[in-house]
N, C-alpha and C. Protein backbone atom coordinates (compact mmCIF):
# COMPACT_ATOMS: atom_id res chain seq x y z
N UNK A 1 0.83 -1.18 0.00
CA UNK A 1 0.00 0.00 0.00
C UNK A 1 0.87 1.25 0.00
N UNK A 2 0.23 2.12 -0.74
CA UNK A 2 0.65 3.66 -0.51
C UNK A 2 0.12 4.59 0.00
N UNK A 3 0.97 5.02 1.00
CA UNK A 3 -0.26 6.22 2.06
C UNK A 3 0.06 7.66 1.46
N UNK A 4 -0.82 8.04 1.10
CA UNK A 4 -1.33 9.48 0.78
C UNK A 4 -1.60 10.57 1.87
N UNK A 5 -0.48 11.84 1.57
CA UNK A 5 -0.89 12.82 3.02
C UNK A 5 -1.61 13.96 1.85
N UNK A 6 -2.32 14.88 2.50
CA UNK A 6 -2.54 15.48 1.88
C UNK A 6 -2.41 16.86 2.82
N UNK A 7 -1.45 18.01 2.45
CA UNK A 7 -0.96 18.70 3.25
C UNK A 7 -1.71 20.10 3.13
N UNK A 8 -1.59 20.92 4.05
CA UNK A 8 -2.02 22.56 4.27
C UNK A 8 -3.02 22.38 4.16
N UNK A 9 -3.67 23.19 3.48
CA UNK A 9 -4.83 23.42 3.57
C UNK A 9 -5.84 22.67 2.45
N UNK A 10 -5.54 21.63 2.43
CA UNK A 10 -6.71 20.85 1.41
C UNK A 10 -7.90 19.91 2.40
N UNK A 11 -6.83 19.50 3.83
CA UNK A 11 -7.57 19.32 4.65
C UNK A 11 -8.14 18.16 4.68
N UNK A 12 -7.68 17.09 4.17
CA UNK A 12 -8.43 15.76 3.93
C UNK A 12 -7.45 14.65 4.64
N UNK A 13 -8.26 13.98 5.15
CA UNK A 13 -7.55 12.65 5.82
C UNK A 13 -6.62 11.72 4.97
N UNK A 14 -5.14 11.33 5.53
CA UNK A 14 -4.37 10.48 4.33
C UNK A 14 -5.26 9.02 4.55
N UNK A 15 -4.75 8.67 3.40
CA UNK A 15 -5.44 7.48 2.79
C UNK A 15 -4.38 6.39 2.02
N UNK A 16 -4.65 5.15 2.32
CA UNK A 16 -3.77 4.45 1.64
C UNK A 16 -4.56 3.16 0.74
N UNK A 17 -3.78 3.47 -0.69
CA UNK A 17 -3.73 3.05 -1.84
C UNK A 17 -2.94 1.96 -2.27
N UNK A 18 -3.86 1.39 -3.26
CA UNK A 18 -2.89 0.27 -3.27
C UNK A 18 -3.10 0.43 -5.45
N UNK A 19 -1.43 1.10 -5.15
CA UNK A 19 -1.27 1.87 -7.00
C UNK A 19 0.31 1.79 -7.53
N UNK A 20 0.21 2.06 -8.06
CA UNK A 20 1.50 1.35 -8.85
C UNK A 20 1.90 2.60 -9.52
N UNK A 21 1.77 3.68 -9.45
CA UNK A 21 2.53 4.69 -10.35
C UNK A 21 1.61 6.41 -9.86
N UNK A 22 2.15 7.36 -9.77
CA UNK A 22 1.30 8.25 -9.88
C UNK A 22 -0.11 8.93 -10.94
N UNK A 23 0.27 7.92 -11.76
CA UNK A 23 -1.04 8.06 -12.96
C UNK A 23 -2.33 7.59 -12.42
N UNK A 24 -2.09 6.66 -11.80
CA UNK A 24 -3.22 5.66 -11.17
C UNK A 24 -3.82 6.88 -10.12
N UNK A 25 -2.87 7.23 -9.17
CA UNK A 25 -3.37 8.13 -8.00
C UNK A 25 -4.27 9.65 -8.58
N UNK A 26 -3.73 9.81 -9.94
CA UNK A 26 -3.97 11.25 -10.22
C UNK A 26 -5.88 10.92 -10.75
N UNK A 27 -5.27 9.61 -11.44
CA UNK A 27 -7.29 9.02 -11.76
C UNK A 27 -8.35 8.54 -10.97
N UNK A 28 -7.47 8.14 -9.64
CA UNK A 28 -8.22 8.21 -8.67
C UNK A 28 -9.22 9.62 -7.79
N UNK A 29 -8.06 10.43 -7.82
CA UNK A 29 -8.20 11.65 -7.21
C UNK A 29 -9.00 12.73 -8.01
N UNK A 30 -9.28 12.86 -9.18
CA UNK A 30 -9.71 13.18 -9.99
C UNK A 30 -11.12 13.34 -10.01
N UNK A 31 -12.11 11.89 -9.25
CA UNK A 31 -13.05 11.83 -8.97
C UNK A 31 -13.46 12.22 -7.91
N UNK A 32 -12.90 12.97 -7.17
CA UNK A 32 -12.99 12.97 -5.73
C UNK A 32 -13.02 14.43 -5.80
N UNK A 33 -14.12 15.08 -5.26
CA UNK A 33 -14.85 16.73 -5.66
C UNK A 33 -13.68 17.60 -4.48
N UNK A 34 -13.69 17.19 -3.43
CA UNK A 34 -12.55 17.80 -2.22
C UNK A 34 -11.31 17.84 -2.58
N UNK A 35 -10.71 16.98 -3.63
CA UNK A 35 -9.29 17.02 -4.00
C UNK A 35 -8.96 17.59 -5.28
N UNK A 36 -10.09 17.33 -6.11
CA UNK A 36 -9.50 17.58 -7.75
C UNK A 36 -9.32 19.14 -7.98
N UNK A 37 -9.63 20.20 -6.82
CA UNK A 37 -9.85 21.12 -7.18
C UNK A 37 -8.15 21.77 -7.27
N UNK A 38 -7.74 20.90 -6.20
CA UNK A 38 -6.13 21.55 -5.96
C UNK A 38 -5.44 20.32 -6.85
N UNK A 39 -5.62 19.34 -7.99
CA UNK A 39 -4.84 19.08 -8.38
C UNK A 39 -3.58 19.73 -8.97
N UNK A 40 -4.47 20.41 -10.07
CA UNK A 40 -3.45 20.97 -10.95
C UNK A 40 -2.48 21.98 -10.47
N UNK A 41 -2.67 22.64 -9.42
CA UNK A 41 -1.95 23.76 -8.53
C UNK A 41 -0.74 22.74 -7.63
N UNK A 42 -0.61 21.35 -7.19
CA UNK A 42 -0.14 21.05 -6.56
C UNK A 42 1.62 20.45 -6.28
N UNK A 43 2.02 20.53 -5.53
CA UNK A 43 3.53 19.36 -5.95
C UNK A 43 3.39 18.91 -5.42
N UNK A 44 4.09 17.70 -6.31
CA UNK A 44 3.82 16.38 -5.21
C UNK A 44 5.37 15.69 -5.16
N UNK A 45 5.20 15.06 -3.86
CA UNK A 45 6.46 14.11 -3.16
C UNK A 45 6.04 13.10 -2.93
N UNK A 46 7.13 12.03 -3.47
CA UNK A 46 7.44 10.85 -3.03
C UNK A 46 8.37 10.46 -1.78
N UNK A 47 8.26 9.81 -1.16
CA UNK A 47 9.25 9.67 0.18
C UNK A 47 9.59 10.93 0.13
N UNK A 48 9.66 12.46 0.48
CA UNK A 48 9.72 13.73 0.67
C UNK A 48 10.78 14.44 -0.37
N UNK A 49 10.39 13.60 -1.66
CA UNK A 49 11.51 13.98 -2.97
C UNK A 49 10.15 14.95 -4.00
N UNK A 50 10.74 15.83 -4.03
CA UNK A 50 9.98 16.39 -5.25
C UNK A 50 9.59 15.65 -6.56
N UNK A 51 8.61 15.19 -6.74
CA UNK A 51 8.89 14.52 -8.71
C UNK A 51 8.13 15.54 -9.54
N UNK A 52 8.37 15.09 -10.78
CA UNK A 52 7.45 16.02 -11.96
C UNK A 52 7.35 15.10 -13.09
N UNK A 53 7.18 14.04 -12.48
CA UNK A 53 6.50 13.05 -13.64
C UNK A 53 5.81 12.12 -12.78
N UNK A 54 4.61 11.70 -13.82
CA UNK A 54 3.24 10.71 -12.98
C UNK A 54 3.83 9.65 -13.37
N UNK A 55 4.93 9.24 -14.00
CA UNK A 55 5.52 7.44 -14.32
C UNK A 55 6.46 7.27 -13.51
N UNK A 56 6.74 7.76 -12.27
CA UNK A 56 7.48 6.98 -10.86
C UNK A 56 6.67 5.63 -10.87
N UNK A 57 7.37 4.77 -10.89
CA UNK A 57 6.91 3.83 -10.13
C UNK A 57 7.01 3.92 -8.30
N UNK A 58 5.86 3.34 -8.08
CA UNK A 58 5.72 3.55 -6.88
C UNK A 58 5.51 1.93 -5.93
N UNK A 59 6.25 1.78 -4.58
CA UNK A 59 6.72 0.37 -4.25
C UNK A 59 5.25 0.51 -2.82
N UNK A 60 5.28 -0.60 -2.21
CA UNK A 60 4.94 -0.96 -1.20
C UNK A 60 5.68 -0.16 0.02
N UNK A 61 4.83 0.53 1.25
CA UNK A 61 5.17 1.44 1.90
C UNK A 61 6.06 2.71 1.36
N UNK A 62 5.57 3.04 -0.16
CA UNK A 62 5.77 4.64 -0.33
C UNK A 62 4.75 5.54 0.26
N UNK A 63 5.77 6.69 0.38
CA UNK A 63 4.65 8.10 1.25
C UNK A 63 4.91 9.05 -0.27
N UNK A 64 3.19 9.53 -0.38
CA UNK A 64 3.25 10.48 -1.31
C UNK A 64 2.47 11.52 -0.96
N UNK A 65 2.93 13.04 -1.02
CA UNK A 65 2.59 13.73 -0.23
C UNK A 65 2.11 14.99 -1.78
N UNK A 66 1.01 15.44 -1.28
CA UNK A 66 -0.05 16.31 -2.08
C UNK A 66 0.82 18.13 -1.45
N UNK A 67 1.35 18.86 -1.97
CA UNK A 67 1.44 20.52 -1.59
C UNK A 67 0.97 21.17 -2.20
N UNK A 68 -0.17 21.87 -1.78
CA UNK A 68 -0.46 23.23 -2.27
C UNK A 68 0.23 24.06 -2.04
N UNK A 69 -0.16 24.87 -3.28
CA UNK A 69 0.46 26.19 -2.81
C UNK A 69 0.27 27.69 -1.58
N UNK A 70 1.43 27.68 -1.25
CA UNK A 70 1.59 28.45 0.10
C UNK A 70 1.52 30.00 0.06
N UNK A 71 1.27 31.21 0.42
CA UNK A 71 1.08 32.60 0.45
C UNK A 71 1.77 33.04 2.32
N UNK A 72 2.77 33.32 1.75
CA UNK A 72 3.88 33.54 2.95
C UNK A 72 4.16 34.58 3.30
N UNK A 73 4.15 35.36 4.79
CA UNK A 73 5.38 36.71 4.58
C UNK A 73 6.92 36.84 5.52
């Protein structure tokens, strides 16, 4: 399984998945009215690595973590 955090302010409980690549997670999430709104705004981490591609493969006990974007001073 892969546990899903979902950070700041999106506000949703992590959840764990059982997916094989970030493509899978993004079609999952997609359907889901509370999350899809901050997809496209988001970065996302694997074990706390930045990626920018949905073809990571992803193993048994990966953490993938959802960031919105932040407004700082």
């Amino acid at each position: 399984m892969v546990k899903i955090e979902f950070l700041g302010p999106i506000n949703k409980e992590a959840m764990s998945l059982d997916i094989k690549n970030l493509n899978e997670l993004s079609e999952i999430l997609k359907n889901d009215t509370e999350i899809s709104t901050w997809l496209e705004n988001c970065a996302v981490a694997v074990n706390d690595t930045l990626v920018g591609s949905k073809d990571i493969e992803l193993n048994d006990g990966d953490r993938v973590s959802l960031l919105p974007p932040v407004c700082g001073g």
